[in-house]
PDB file of N, CA and C in Angstrom:
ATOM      1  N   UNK A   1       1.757 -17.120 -22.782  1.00  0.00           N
ATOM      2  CA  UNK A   1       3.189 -17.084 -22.936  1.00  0.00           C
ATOM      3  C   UNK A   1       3.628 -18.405 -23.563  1.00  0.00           C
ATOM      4  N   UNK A   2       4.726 -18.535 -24.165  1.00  0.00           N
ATOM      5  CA  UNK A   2       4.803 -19.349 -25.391  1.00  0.00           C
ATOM      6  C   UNK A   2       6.280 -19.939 -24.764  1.00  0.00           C
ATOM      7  N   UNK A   3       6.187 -20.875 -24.407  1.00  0.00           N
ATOM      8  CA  UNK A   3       7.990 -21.327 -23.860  1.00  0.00           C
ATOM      9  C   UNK A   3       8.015 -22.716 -24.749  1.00  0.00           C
ATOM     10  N   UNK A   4       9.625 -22.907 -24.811  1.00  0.00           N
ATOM     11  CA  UNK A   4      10.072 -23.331 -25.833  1.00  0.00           C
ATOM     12  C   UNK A   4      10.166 -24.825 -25.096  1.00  0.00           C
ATOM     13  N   UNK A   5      10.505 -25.680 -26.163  1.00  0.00           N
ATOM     14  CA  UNK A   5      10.593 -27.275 -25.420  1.00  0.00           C
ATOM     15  C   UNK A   5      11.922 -26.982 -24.389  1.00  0.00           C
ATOM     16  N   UNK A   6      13.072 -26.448 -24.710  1.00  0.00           N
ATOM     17  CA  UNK A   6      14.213 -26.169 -23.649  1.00  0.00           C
ATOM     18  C   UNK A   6      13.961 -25.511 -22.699  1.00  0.00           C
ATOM     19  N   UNK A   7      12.628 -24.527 -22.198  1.00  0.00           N
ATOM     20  CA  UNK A   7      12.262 -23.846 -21.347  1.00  0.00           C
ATOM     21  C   UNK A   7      12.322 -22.376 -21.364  1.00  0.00           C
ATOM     22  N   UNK A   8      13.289 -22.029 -22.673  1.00  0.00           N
ATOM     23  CA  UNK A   8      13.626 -20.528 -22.610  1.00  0.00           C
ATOM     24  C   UNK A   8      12.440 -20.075 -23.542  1.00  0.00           C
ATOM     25  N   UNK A   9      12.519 -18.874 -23.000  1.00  0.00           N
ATOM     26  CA  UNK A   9      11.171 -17.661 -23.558  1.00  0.00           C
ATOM     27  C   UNK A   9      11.958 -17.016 -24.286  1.00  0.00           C
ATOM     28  N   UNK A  10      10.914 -16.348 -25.524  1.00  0.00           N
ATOM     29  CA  UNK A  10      11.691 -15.194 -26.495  1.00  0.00           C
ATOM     30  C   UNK A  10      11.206 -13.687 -25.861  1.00  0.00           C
ATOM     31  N   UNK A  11      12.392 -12.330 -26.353  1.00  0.00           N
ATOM     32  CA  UNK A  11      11.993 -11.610 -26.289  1.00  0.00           C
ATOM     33  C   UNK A  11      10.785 -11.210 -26.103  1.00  0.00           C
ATOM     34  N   UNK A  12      10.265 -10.385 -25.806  1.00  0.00           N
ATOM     35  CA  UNK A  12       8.905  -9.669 -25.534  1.00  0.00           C
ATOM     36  C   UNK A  12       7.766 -10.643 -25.039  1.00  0.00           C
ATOM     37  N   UNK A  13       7.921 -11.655 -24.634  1.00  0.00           N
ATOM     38  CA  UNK A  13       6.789 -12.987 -24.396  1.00  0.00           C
ATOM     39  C   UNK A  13       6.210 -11.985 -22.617  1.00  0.00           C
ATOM     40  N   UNK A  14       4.876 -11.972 -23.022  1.00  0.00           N
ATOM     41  CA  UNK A  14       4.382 -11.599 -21.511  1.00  0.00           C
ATOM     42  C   UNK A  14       4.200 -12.780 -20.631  1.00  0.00           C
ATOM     43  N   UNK A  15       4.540 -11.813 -19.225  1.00  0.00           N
ATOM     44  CA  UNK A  15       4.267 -12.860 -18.177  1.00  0.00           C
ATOM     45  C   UNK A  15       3.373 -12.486 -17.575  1.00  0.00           C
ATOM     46  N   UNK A  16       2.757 -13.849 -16.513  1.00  0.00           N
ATOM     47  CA  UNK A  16       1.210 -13.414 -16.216  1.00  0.00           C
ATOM     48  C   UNK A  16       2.007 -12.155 -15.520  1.00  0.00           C
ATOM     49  N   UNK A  17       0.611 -12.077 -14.488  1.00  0.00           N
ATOM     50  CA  UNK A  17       0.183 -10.551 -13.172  1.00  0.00           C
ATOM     51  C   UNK A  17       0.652 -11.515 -12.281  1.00  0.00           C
ATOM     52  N   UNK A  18       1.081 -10.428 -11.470  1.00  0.00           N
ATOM     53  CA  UNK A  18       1.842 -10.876  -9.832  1.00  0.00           C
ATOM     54  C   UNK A  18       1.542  -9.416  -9.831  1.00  0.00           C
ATOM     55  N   UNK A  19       0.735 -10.122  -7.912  1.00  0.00           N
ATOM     56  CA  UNK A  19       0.348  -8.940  -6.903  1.00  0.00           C
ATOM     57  C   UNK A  19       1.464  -8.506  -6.391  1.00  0.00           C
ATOM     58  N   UNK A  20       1.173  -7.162  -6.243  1.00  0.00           N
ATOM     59  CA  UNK A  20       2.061  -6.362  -6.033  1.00  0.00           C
ATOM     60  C   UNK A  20       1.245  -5.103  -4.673  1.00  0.00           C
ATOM     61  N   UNK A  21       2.176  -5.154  -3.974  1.00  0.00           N
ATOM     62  CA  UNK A  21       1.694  -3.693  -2.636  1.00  0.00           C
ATOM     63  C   UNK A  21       2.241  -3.017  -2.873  1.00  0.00           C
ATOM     64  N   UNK A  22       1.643  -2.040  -3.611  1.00  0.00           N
ATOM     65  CA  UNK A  22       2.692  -0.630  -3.586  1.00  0.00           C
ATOM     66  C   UNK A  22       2.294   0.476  -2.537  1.00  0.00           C
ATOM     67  N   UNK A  23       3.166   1.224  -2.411  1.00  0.00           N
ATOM     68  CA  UNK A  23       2.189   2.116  -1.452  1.00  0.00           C
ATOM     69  C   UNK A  23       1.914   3.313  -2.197  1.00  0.00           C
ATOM     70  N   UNK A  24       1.011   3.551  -1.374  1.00  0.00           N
ATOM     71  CA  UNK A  24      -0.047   4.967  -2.108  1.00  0.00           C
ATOM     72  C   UNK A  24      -0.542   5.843  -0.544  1.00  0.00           C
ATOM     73  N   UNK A  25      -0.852   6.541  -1.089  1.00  0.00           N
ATOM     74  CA  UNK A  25      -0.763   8.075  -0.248  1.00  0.00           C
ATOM     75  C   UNK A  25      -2.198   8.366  -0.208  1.00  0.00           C
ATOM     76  N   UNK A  26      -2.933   9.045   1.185  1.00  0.00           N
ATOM     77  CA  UNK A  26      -3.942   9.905   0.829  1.00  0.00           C
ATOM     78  C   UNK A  26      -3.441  11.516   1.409  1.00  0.00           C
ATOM     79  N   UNK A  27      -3.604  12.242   1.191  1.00  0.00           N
ATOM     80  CA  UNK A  27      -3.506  13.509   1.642  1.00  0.00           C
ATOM     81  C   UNK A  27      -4.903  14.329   2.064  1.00  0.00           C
ATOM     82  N   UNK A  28      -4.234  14.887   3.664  1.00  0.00           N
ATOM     83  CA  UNK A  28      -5.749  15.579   3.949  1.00  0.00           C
ATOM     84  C   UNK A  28      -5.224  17.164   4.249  1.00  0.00           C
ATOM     85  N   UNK A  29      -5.962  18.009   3.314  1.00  0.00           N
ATOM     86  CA  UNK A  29      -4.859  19.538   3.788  1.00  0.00           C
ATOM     87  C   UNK A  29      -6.582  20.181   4.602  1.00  0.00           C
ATOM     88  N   UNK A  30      -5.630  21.312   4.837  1.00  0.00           N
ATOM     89  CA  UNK A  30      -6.813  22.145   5.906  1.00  0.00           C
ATOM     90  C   UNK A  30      -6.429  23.431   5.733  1.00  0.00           C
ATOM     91  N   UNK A  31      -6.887  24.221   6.330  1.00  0.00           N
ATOM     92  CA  UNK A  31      -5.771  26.165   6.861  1.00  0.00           C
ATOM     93  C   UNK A  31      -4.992  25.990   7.920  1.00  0.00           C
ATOM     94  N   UNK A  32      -4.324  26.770   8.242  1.00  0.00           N
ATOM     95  CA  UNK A  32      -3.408  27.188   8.525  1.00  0.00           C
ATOM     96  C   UNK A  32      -3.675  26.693   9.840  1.00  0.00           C
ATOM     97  N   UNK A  33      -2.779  26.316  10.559  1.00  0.00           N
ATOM     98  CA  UNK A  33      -3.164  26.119  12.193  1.00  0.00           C
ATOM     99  C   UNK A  33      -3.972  24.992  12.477  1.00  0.00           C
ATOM    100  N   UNK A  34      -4.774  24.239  11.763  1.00  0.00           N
ATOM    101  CA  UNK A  34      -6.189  23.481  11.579  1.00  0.00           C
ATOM    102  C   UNK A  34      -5.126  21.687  11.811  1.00  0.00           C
ATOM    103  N   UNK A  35      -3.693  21.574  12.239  1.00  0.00           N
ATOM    104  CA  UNK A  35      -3.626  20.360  12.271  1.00  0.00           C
ATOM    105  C   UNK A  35      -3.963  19.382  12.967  1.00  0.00           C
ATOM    106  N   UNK A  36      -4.483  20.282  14.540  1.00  0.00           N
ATOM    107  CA  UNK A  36      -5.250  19.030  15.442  1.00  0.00           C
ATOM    108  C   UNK A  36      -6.226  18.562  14.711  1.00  0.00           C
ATOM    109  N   UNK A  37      -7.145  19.476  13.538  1.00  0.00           N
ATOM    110  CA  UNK A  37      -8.491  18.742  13.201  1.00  0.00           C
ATOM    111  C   UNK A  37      -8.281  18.086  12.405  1.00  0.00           C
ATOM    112  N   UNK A  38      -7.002  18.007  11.326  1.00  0.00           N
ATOM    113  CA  UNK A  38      -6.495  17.055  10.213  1.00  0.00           C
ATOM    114  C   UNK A  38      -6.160  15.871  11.076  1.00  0.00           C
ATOM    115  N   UNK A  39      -5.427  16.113  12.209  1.00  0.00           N
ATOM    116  CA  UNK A  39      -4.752  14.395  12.582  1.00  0.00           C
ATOM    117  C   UNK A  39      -5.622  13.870  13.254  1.00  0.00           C
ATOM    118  N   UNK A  40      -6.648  14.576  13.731  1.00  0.00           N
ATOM    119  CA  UNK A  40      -7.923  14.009  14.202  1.00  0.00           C
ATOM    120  C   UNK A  40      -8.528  13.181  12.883  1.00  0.00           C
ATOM    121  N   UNK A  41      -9.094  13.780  11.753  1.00  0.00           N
ATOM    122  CA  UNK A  41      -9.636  13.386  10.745  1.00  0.00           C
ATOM    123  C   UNK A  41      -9.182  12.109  10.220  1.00  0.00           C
ATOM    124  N   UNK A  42      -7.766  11.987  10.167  1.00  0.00           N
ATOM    125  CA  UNK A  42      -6.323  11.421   9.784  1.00  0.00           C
ATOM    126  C   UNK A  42      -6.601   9.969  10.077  1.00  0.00           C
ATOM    127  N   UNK A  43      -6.737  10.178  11.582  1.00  0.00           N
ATOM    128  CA  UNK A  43      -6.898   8.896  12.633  1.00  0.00           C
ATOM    129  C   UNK A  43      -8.084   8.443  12.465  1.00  0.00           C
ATOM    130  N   UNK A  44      -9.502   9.204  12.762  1.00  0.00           N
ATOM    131  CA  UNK A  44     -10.468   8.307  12.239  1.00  0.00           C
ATOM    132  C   UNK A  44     -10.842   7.767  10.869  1.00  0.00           C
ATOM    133  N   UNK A  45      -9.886   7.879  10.006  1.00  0.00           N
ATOM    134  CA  UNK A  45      -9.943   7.703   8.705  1.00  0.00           C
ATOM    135  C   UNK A  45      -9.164   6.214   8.408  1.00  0.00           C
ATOM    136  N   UNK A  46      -8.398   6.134   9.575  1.00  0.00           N
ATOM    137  CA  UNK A  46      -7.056   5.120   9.453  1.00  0.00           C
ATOM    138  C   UNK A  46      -8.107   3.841  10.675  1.00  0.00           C
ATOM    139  N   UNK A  47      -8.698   4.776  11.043  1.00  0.00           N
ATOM    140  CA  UNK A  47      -9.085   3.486  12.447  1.00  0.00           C
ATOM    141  C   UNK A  47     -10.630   2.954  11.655  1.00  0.00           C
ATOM    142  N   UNK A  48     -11.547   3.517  10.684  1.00  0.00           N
ATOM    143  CA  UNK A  48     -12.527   3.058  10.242  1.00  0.00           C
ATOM    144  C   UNK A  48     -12.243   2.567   8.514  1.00  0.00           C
ATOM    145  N   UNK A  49     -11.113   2.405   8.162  1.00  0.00           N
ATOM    146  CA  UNK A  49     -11.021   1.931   7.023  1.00  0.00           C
ATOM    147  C   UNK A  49     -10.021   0.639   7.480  1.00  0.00           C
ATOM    148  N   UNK A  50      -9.215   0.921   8.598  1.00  0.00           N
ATOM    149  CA  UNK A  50      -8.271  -0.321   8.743  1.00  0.00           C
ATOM    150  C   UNK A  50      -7.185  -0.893   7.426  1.00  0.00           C
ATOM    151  N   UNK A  51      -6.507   0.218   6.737  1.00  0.00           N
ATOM    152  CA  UNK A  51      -5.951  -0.074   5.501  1.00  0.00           C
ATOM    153  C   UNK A  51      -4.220   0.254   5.870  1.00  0.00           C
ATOM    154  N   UNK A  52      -4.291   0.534   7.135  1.00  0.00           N
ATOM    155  CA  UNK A  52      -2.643   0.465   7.370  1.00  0.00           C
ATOM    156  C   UNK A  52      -2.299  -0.828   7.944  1.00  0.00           C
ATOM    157  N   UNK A  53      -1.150  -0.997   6.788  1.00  0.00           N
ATOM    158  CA  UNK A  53      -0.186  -2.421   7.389  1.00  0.00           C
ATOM    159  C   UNK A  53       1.239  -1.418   7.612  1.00  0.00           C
ATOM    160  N   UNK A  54       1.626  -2.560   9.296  1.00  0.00           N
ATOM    161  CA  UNK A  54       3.042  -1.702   9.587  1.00  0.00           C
ATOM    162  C   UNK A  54       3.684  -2.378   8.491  1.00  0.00           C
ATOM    163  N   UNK A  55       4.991  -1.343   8.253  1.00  0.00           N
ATOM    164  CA  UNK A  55       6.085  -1.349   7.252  1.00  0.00           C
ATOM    165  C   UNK A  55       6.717  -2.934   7.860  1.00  0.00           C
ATOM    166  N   UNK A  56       7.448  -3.891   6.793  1.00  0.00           N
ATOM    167  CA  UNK A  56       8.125  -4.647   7.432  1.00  0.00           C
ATOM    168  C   UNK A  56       9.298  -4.185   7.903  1.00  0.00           C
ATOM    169  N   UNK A  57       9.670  -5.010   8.767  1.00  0.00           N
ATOM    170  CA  UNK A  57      10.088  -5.021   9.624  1.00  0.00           C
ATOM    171  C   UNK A  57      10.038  -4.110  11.171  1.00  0.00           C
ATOM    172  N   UNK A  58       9.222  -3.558  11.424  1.00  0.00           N
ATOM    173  CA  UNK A  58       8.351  -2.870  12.238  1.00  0.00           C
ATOM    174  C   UNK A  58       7.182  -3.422  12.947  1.00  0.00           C
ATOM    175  N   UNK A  59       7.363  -3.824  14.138  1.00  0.00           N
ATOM    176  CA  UNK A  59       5.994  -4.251  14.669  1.00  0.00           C
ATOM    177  C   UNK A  59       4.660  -3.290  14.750  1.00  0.00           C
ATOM    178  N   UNK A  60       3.171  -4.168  15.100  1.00  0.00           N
ATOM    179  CA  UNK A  60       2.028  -3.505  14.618  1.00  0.00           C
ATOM    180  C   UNK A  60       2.183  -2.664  16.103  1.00  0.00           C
ATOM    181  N   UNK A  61       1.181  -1.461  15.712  1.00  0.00           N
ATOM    182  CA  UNK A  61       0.962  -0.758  17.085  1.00  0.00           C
ATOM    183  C   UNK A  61       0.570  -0.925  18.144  1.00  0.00           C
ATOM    184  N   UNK A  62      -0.053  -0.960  18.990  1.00  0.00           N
ATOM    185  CA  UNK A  62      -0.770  -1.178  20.141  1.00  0.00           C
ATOM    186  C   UNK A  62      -1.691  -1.280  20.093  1.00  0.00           C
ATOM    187  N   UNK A  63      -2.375  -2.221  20.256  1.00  0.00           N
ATOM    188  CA  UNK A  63      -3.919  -2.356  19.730  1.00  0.00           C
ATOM    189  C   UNK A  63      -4.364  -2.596  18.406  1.00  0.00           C
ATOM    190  N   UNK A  64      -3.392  -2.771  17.351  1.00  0.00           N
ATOM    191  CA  UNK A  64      -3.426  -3.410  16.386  1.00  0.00           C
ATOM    192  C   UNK A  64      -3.606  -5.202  16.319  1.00  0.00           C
ATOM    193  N   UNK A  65      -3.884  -5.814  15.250  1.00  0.00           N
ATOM    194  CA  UNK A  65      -3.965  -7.331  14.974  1.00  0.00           C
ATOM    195  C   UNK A  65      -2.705  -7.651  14.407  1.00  0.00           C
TER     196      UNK A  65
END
């Protein structure tokens, strides 16, 4: 990126990468009736990957870090 001796940038000048959390989704479908075995699935999926952060402003669950 190309900044000027006064500090201002021109049109279209890229700026670096900034991390960003977006959220993203997994979906688990099943048949009909089958949701104890999805939220079963659901949960050990959430408890052996460890990839949920509570929403801010929301404290962590019970037994969470």
């Amino acid at each position: 990126m190309v900044v000027a001796a006064d500090g201002s940038r021109n049109a279209g000048d890229l700026l670096p990468p900034k991390p960003v959390a977006l959220p993203v989704s997994i979906d688990f479908l099943g048949r009909r009736f089958s949701e104890p075995v999805i939220i079963r699935i659901a949960a050990a999926y959430e408890q052996a990957t460890r990839h949920r952060r509570p929403p801010p402003g929301f404290p962590p669950l019970a037994g969470e870090p």
